[in-house]
N, C-alpha and C. Protein backbone atom coordinates (compact mmCIF):
# COMPACT_ATOMS: atom_id res chain seq x y z
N UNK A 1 97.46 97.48 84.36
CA UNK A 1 96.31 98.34 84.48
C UNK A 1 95.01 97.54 84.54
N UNK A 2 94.90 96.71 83.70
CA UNK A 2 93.87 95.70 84.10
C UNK A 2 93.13 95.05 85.49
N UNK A 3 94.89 94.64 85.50
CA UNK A 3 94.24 93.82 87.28
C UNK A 3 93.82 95.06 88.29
N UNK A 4 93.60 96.42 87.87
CA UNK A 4 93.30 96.79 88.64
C UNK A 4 91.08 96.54 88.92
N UNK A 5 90.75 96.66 87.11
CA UNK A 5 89.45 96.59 87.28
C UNK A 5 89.17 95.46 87.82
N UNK A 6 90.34 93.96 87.15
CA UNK A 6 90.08 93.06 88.08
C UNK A 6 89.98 92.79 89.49
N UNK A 7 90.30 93.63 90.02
CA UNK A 7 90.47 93.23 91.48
C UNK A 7 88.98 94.31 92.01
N UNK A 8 89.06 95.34 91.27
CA UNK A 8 86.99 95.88 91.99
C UNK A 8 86.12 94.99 91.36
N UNK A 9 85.91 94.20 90.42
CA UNK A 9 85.56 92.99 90.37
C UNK A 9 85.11 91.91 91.01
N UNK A 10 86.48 91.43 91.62
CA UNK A 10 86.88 90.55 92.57
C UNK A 10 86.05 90.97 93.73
N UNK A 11 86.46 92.14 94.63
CA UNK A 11 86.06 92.81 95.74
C UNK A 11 84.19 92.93 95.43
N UNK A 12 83.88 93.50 94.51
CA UNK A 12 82.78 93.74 94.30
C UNK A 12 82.13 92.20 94.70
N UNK A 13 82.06 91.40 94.30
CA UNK A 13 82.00 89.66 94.20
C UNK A 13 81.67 89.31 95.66
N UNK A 14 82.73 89.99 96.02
CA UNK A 14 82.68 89.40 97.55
C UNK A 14 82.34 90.22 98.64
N UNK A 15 81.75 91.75 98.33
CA UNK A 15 81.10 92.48 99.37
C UNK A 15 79.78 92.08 98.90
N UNK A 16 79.15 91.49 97.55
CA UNK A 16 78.24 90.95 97.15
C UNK A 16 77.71 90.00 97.55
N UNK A 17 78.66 89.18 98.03
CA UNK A 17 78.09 87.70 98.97
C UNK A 17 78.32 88.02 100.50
N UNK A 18 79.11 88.84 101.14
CA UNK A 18 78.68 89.43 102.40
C UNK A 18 77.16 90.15 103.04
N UNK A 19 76.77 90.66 101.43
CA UNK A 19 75.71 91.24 101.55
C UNK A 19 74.28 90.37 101.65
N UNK A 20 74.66 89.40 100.77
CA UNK A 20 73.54 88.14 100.75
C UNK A 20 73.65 87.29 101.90
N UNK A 21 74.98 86.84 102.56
CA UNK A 21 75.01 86.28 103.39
C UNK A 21 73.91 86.63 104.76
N UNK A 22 73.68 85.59 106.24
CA UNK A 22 72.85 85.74 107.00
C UNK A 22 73.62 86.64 107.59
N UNK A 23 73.00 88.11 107.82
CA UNK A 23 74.11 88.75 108.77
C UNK A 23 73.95 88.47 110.06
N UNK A 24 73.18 88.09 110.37
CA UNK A 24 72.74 87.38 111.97
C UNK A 24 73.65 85.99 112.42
N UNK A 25 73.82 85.50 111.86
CA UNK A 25 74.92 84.08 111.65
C UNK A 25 76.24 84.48 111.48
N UNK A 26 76.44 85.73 110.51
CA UNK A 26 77.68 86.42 110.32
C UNK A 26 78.31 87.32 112.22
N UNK A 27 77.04 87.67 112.78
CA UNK A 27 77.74 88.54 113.59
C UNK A 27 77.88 87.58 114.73
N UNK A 28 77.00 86.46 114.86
CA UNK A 28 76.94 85.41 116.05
C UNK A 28 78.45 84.62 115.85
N UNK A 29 79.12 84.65 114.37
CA UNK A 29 80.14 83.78 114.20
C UNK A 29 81.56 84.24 114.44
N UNK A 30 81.72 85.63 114.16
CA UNK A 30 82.81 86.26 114.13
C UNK A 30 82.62 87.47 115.47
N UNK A 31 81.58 87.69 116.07
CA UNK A 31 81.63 89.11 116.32
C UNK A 31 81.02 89.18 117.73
N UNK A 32 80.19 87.97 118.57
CA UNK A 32 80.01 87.75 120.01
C UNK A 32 80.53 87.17 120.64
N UNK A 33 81.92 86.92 120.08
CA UNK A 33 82.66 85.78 121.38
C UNK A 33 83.20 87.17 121.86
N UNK A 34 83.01 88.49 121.69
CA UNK A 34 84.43 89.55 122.05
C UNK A 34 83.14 90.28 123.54
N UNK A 35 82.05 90.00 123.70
CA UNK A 35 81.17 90.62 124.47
C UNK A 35 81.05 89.24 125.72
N UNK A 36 80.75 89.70 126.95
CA UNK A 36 80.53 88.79 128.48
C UNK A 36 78.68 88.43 127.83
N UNK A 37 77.82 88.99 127.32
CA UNK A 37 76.69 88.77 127.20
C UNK A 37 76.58 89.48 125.96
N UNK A 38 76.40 88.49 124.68
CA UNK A 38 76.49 88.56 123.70
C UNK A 38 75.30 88.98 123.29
N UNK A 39 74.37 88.85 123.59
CA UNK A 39 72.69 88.85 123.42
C UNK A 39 72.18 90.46 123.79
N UNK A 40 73.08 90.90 124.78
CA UNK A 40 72.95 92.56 125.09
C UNK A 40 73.15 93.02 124.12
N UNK A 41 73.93 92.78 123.26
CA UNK A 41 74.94 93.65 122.48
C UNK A 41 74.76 93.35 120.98
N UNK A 42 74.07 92.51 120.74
CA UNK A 42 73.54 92.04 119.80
C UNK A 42 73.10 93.37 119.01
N UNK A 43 73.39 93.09 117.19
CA UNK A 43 72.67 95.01 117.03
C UNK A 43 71.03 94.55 116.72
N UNK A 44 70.45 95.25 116.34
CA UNK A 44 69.10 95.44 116.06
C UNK A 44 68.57 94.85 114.90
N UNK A 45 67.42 94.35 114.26
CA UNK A 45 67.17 94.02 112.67
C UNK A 45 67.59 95.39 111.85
N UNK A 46 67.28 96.58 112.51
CA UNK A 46 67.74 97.70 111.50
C UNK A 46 69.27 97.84 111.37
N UNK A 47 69.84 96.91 112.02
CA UNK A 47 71.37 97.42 111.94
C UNK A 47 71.90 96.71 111.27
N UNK A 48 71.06 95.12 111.16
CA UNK A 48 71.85 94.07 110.19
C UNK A 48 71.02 94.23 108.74
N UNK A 49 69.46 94.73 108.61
CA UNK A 49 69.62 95.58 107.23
C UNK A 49 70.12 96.57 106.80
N UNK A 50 70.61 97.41 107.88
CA UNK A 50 71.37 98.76 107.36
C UNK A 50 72.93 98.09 107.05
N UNK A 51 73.15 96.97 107.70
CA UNK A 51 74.75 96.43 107.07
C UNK A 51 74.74 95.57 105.88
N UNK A 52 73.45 95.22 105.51
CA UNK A 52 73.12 94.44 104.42
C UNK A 52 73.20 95.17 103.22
N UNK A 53 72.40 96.26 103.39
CA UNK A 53 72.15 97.78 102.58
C UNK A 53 73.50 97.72 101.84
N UNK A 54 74.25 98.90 102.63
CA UNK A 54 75.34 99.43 102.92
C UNK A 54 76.31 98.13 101.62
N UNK A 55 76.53 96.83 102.17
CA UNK A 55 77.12 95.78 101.51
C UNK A 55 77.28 95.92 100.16
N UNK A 56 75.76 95.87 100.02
CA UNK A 56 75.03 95.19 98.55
C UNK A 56 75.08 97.25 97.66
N UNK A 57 75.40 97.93 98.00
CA UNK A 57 75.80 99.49 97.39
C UNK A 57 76.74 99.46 97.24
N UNK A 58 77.46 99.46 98.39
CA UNK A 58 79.58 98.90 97.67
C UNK A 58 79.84 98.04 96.38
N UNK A 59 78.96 97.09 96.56
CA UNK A 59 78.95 96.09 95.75
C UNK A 59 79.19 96.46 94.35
N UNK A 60 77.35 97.38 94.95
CA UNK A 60 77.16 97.65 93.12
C UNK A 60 78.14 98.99 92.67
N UNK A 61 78.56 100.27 93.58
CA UNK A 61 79.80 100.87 93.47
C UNK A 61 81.17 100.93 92.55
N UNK A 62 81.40 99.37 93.44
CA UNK A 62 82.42 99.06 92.99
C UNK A 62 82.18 98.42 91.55
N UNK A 63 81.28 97.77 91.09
CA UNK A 63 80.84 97.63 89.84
C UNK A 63 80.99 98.35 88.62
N UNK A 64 80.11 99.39 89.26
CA UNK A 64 80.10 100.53 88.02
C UNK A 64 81.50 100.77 88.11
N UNK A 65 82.34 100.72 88.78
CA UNK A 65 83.83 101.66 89.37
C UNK A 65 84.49 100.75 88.37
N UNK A 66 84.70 99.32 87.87
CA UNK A 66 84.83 98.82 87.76
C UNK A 66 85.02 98.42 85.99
N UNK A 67 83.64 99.23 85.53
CA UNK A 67 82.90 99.35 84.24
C UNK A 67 83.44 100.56 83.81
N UNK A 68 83.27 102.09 84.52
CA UNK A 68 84.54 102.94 84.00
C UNK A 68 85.74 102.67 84.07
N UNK A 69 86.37 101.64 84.75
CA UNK A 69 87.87 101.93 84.52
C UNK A 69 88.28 100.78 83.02
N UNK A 70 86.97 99.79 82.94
CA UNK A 70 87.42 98.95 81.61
C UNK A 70 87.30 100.01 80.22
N UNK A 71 86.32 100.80 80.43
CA UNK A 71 86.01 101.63 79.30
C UNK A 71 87.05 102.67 78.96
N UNK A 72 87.32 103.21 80.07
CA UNK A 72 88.68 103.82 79.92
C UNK A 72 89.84 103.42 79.57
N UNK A 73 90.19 102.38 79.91
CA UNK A 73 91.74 101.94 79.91
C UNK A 73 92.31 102.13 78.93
N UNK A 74 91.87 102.40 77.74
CA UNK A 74 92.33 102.98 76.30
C UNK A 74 93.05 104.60 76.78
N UNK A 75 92.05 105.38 77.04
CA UNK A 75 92.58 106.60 77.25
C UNK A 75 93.59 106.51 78.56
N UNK A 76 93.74 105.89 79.62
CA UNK A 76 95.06 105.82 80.21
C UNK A 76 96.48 105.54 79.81
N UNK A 77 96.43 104.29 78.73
CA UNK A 77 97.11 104.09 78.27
C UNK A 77 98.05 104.53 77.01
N UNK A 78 96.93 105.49 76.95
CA UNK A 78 97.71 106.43 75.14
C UNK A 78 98.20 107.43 76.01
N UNK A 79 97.99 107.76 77.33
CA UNK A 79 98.88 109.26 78.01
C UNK A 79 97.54 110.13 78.48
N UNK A 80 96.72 109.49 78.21
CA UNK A 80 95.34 110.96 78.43
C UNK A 80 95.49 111.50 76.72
N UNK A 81 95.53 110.78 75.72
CA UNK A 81 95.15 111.44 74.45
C UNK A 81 94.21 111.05 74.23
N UNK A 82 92.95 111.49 73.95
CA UNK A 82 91.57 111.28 72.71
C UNK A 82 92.12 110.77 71.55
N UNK A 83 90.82 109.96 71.25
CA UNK A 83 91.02 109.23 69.91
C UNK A 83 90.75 110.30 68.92
């Protein structure tokens, strides 16, 4: 039951450094060799802060997601009984 908070943790961590990362460097590296004119197709500054956004909210999401399931794990583990 653990490794589960561990792993939104984990994930959290690393949509966290996607989010910090250059997304402009990110999309030139992985994501314009698939276009004939990469520069057309290129998205907009609002699209690589709206993917920056978007990132860095999962992030924190998965965080909190992360923080209820440690707080809980008591009550999963007794069956769903209250202390």
């Amino acid at each position: 039951m653990i490794g589960v908070g561990i792993f939104m943790l984990l994930l959290a961590v690393w949509l966290g450094g996607m989010g910090l990362a250059d997304q402009k460097a990110l999309w030139w590296r992985f994501q314009a060799r698939r276009f004939s004119d990469p520069e057309a197709n290129e998205p907009s500054e609002a699209g690589y802060r709206g993917r920056r956004v978007l990132l860095l909210v999962m992030a924190a999401v998965m965080v909190v997601m992360a923080v209820w399931w440690f707080t809980n794990i008591d009550y999963f583990e007794s069956g769903g009984l209250e202390d």
